[in-house]
ModelCIF file with pLDDT and N, C-alpha, C, O atoms, coordinates in Angstrom:
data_MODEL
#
_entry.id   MODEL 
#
_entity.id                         1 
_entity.type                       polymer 
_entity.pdbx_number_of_molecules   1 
#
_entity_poly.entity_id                      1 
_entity_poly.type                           'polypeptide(L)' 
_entity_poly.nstd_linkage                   no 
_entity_poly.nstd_monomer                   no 
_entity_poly.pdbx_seq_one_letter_code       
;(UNK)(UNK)(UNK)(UNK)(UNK)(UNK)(UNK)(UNK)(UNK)(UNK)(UNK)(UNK)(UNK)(UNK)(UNK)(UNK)
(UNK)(UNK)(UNK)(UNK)(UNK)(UNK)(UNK)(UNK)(UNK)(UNK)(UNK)(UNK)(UNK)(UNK)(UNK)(UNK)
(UNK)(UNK)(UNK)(UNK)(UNK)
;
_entity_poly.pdbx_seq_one_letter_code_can   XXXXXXXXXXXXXXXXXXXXXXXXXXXXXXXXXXXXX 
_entity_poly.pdbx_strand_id                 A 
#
loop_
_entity_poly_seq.entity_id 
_entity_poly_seq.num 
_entity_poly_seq.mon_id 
_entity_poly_seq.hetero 
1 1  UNK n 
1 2  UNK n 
1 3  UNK n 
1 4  UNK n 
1 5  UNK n 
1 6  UNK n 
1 7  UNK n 
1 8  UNK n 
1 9  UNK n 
1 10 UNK n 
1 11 UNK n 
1 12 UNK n 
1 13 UNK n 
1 14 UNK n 
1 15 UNK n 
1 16 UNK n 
1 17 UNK n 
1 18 UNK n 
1 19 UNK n 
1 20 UNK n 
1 21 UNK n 
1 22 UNK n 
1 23 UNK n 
1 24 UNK n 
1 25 UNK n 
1 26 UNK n 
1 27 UNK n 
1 28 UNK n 
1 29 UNK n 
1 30 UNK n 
1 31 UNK n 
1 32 UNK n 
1 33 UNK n 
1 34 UNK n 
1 35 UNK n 
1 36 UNK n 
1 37 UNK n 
#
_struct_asym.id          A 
_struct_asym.entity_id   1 
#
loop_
_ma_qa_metric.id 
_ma_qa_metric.mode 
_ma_qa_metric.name 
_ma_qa_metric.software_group_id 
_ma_qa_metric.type 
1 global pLDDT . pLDDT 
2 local  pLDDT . pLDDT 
#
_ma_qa_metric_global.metric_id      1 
_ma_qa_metric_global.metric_value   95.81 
_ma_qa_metric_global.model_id       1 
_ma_qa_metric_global.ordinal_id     1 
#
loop_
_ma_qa_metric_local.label_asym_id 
_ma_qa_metric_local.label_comp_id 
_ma_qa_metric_local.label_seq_id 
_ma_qa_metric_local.metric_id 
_ma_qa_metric_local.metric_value 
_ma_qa_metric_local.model_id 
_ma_qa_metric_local.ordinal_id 
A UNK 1  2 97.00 1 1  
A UNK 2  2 98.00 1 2  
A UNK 3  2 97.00 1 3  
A UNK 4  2 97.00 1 4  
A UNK 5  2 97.00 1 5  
A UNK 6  2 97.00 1 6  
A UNK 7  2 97.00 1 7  
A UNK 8  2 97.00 1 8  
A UNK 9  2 97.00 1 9  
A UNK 10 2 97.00 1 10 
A UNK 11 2 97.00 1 11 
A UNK 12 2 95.00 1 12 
A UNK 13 2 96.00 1 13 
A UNK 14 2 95.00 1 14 
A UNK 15 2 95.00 1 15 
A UNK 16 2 96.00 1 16 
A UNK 17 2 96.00 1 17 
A UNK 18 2 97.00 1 18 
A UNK 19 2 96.00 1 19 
A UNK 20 2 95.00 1 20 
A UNK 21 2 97.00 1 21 
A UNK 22 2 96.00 1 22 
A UNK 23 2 94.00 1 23 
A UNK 24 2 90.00 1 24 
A UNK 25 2 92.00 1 25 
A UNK 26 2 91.00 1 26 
A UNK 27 2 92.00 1 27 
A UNK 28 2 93.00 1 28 
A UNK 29 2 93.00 1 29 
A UNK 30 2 95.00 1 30 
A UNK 31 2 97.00 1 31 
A UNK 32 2 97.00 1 32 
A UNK 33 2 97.00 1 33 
A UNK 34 2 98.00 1 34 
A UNK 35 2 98.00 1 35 
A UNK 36 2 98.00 1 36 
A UNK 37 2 98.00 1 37 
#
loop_
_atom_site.group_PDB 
_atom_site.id 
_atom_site.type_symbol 
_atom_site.label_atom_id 
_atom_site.label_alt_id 
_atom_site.label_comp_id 
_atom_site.label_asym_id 
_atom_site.label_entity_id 
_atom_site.label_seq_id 
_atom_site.pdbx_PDB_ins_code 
_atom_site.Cartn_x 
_atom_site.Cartn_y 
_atom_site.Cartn_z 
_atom_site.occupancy 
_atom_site.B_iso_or_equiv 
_atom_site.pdbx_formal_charge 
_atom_site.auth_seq_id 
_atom_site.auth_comp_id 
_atom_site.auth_asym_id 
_atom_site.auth_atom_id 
_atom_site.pdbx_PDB_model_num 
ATOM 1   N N  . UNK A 1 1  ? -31.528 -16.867 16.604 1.00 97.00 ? 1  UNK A N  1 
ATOM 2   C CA . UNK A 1 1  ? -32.628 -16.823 17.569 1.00 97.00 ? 1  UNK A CA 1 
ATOM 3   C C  . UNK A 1 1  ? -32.447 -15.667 18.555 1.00 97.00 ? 1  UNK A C  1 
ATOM 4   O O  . UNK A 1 1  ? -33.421 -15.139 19.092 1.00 97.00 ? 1  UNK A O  1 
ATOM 5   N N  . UNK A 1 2  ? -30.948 -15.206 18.831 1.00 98.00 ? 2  UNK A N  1 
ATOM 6   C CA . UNK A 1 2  ? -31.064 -14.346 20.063 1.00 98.00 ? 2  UNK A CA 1 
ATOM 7   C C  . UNK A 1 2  ? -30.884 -12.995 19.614 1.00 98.00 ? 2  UNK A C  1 
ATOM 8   O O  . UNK A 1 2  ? -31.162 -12.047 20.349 1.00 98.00 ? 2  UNK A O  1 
ATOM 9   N N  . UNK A 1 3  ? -30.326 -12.811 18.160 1.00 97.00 ? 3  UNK A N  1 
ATOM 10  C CA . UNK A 1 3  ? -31.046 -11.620 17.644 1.00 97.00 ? 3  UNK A CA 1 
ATOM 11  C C  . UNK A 1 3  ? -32.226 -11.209 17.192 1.00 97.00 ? 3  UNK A C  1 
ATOM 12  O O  . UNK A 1 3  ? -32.531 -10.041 17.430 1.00 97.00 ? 3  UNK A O  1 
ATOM 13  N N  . UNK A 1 4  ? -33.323 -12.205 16.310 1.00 97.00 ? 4  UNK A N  1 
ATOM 14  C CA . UNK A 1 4  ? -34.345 -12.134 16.270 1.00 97.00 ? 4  UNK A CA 1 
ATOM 15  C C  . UNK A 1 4  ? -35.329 -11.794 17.170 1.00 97.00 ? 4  UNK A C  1 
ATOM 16  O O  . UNK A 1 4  ? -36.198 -10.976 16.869 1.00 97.00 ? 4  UNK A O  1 
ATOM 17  N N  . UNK A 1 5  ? -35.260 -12.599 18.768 1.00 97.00 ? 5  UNK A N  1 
ATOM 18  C CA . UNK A 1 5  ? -35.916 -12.354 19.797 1.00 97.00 ? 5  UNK A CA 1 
ATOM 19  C C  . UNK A 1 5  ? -35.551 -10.999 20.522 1.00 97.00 ? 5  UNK A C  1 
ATOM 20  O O  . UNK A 1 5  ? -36.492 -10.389 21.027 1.00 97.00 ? 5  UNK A O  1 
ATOM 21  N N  . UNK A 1 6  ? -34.504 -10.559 20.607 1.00 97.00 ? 6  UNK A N  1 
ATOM 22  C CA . UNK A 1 6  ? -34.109 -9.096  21.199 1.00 97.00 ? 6  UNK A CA 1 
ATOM 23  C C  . UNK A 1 6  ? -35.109 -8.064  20.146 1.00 97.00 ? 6  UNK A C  1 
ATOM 24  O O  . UNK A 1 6  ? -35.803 -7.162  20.615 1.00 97.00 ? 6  UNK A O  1 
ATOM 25  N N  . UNK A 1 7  ? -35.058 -8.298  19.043 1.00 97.00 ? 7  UNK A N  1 
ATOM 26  C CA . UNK A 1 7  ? -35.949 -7.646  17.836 1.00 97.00 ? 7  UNK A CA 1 
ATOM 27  C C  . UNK A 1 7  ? -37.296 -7.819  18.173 1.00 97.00 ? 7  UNK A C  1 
ATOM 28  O O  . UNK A 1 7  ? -37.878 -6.742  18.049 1.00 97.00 ? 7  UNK A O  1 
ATOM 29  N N  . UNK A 1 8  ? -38.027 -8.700  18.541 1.00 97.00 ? 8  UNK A N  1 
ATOM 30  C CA . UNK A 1 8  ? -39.384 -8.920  18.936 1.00 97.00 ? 8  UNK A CA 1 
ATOM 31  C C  . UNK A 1 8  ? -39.922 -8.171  20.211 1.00 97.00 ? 8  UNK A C  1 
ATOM 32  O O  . UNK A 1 8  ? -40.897 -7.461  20.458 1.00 97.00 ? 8  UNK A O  1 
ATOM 33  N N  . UNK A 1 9  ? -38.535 -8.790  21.102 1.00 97.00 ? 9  UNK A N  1 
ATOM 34  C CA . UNK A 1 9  ? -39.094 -8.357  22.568 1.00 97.00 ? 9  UNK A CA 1 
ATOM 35  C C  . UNK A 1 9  ? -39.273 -6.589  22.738 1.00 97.00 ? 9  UNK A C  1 
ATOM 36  O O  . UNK A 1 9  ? -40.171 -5.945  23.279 1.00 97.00 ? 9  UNK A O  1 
ATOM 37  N N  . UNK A 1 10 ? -37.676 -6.017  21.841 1.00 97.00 ? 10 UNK A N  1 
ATOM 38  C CA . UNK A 1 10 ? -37.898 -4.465  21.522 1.00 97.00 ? 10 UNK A CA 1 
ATOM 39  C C  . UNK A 1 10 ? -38.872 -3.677  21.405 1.00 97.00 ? 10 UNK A C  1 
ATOM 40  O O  . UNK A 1 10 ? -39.269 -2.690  22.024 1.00 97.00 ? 10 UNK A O  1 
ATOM 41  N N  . UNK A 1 11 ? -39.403 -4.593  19.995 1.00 97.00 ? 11 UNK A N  1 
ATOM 42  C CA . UNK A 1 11 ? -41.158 -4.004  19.577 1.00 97.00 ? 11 UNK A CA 1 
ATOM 43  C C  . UNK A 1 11 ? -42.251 -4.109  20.042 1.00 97.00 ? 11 UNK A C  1 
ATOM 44  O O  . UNK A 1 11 ? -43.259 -3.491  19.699 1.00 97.00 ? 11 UNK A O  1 
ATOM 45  N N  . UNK A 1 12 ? -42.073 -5.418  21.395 1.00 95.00 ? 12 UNK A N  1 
ATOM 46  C CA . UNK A 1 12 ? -43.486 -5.356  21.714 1.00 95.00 ? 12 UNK A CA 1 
ATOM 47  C C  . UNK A 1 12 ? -43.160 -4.619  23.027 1.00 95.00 ? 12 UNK A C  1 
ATOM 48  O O  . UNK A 1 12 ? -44.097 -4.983  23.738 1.00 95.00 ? 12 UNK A O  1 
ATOM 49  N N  . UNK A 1 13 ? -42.458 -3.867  23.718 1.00 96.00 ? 13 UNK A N  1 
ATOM 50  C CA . UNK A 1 13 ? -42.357 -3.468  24.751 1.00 96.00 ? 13 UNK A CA 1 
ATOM 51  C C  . UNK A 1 13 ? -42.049 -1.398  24.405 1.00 96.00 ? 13 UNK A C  1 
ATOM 52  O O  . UNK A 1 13 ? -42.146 -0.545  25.288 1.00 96.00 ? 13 UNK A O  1 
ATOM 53  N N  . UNK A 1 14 ? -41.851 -1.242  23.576 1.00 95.00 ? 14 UNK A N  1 
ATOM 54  C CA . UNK A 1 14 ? -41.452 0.011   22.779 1.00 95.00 ? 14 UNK A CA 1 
ATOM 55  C C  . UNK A 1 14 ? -42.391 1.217   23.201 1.00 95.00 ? 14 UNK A C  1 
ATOM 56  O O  . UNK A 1 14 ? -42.112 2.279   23.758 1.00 95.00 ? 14 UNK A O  1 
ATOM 57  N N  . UNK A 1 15 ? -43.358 0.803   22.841 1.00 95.00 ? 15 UNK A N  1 
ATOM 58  C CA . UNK A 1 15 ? -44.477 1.351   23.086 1.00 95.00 ? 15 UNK A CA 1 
ATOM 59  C C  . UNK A 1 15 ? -45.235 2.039   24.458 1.00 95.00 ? 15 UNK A C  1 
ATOM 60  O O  . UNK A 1 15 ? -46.117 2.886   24.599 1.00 95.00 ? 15 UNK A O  1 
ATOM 61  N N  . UNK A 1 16 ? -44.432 1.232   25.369 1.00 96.00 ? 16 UNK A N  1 
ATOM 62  C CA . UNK A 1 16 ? -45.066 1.037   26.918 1.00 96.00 ? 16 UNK A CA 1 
ATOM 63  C C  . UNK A 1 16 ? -44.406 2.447   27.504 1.00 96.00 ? 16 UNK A C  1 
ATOM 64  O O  . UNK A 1 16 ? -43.192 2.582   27.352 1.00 96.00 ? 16 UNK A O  1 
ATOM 65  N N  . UNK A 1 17 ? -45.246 3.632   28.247 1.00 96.00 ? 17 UNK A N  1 
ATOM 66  C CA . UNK A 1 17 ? -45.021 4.500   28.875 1.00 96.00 ? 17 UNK A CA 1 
ATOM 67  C C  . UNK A 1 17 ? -44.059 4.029   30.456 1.00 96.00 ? 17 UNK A C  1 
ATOM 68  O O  . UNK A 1 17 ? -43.935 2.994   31.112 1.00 96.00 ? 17 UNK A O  1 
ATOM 69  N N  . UNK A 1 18 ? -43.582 5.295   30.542 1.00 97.00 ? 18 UNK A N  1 
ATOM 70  C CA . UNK A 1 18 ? -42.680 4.708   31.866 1.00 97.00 ? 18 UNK A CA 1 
ATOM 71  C C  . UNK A 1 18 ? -43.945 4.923   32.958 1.00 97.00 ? 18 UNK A C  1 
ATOM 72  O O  . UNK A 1 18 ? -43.705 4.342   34.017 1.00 97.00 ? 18 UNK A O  1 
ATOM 73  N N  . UNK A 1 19 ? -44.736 5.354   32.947 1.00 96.00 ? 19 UNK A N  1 
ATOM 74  C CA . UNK A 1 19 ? -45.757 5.065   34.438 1.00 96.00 ? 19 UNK A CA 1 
ATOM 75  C C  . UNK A 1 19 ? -46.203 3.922   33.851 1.00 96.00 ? 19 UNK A C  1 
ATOM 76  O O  . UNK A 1 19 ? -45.487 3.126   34.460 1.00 96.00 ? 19 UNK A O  1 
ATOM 77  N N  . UNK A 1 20 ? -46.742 3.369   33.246 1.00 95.00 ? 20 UNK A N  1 
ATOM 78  C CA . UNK A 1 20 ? -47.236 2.069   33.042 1.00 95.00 ? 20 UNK A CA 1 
ATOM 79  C C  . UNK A 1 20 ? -46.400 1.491   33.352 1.00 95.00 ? 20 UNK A C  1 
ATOM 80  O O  . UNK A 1 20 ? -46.534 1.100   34.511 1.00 95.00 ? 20 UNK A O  1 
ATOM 81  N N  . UNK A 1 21 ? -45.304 1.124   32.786 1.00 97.00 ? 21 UNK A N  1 
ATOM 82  C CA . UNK A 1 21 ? -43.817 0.065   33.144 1.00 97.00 ? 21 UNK A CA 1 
ATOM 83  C C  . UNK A 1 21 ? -43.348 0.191   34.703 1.00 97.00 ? 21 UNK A C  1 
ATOM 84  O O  . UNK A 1 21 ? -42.675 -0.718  35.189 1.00 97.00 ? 21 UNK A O  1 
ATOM 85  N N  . UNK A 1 22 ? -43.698 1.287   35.447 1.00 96.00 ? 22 UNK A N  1 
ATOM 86  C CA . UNK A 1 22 ? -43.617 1.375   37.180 1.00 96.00 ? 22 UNK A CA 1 
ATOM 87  C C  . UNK A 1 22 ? -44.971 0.971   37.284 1.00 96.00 ? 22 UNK A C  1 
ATOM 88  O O  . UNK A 1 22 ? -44.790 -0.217  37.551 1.00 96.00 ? 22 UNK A O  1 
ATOM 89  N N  . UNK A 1 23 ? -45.985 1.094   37.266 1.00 94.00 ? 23 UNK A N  1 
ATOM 90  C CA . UNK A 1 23 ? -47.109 1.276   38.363 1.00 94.00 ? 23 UNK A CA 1 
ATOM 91  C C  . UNK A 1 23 ? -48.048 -0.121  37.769 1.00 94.00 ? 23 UNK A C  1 
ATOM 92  O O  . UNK A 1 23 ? -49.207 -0.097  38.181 1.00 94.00 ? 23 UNK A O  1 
ATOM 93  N N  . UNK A 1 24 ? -47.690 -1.365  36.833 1.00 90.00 ? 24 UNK A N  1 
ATOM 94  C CA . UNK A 1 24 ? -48.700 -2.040  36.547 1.00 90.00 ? 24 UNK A CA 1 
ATOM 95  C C  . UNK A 1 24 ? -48.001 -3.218  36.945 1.00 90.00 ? 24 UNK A C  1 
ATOM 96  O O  . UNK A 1 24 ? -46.854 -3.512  36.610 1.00 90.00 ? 24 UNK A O  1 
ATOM 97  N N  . UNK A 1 25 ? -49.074 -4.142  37.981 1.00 92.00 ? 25 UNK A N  1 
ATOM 98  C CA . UNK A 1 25 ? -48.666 -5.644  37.532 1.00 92.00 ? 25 UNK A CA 1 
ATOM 99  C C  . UNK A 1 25 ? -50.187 -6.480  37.716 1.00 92.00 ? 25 UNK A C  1 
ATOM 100 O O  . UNK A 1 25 ? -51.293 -6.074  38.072 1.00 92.00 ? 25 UNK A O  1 
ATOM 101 N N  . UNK A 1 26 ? -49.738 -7.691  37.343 1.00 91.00 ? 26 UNK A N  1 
ATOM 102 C CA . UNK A 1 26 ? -50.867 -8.304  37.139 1.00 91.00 ? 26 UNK A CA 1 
ATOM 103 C C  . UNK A 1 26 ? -51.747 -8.878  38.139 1.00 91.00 ? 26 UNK A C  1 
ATOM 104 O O  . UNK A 1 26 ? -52.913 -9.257  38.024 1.00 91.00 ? 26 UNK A O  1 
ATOM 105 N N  . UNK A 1 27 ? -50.753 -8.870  39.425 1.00 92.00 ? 27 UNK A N  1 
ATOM 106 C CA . UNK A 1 27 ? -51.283 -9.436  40.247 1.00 92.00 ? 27 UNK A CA 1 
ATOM 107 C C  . UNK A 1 27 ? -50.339 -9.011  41.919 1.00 92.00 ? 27 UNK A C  1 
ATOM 108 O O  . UNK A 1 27 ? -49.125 -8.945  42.114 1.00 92.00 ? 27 UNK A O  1 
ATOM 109 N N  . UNK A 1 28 ? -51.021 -8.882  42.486 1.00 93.00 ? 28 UNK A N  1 
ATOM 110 C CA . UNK A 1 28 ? -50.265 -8.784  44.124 1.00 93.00 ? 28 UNK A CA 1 
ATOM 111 C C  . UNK A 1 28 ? -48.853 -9.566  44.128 1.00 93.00 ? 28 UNK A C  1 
ATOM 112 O O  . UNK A 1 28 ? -48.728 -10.757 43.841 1.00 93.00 ? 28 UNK A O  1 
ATOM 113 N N  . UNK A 1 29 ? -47.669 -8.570  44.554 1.00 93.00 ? 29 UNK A N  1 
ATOM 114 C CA . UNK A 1 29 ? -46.710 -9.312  44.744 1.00 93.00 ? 29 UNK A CA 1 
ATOM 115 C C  . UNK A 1 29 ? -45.943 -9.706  43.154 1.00 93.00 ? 29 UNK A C  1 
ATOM 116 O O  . UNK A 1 29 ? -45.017 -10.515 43.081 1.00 93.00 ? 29 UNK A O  1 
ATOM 117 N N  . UNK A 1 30 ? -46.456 -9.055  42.070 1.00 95.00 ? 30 UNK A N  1 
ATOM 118 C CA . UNK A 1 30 ? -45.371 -9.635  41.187 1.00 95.00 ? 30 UNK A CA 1 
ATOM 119 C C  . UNK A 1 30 ? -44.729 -8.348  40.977 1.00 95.00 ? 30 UNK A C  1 
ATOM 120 O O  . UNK A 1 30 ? -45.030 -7.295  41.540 1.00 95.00 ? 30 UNK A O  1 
ATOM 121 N N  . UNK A 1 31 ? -43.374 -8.622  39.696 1.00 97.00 ? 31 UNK A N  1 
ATOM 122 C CA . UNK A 1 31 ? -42.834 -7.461  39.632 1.00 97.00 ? 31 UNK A CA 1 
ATOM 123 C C  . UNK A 1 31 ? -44.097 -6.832  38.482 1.00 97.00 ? 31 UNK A C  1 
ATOM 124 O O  . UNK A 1 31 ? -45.166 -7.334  38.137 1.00 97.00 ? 31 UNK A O  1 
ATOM 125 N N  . UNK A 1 32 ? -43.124 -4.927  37.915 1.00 97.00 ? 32 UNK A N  1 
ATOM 126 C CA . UNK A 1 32 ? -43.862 -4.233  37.558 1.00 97.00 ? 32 UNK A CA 1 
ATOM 127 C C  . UNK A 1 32 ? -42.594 -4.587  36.161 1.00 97.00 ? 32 UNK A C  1 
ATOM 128 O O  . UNK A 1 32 ? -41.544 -5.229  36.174 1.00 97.00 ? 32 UNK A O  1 
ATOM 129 N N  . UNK A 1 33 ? -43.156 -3.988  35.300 1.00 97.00 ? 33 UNK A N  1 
ATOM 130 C CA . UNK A 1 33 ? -42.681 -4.284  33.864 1.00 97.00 ? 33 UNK A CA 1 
ATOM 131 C C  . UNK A 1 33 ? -41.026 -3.695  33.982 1.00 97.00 ? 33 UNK A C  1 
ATOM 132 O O  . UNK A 1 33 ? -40.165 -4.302  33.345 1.00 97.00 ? 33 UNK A O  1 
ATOM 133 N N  . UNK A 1 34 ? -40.682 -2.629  34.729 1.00 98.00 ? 34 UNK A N  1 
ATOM 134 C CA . UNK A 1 34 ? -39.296 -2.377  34.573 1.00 98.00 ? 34 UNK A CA 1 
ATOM 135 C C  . UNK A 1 34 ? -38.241 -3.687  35.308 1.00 98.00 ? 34 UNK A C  1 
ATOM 136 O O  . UNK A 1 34 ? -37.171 -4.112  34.872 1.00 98.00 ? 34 UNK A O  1 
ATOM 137 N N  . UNK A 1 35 ? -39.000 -4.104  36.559 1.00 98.00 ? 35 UNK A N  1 
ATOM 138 C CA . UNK A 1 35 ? -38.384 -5.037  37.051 1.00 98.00 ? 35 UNK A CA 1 
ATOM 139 C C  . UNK A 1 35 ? -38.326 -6.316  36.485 1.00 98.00 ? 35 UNK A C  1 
ATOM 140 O O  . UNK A 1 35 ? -37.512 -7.162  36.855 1.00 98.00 ? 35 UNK A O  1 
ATOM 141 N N  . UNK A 1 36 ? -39.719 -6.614  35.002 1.00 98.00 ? 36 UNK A N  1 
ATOM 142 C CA . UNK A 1 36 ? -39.320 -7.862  34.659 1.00 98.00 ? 36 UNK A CA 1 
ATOM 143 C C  . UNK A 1 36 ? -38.011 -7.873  33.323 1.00 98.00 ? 36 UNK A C  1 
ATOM 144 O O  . UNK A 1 36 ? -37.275 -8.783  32.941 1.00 98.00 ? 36 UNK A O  1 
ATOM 145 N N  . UNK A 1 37 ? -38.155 -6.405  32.867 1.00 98.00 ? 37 UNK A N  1 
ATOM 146 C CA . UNK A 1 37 ? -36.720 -6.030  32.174 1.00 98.00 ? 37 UNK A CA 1 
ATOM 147 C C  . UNK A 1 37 ? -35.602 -6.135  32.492 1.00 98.00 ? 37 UNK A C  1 
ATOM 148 O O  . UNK A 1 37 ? -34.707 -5.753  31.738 1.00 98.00 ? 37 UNK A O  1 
#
C-alpha cells in the first residue's frame, strides 16, 4: 500500500507547475500545494 500510493500520489501531482504549487489554494487560509507536500 505505501509503495503503491507514493506511485499514485507522484503521478497525480507531477504535472503541477511550481507557480501553481505556490500561488493556488482553494480557499482563504489553507495551505498552497507545496505546503500540503
Amino acid at each position: 500500500a505505501l509503495a503503491v500510493q507514493m506511485q499514485e500520489t507522484q503521478a497525480s501531482l507531477a504535472n503541477i507547475d511550481d507557480r501553481r504549487a505556490t500561488e493556488f489554494t482553494y480557499a482563504p487560509g489553507k495551505w498552497n500545494l507545496k505546503q500540503v507536500v
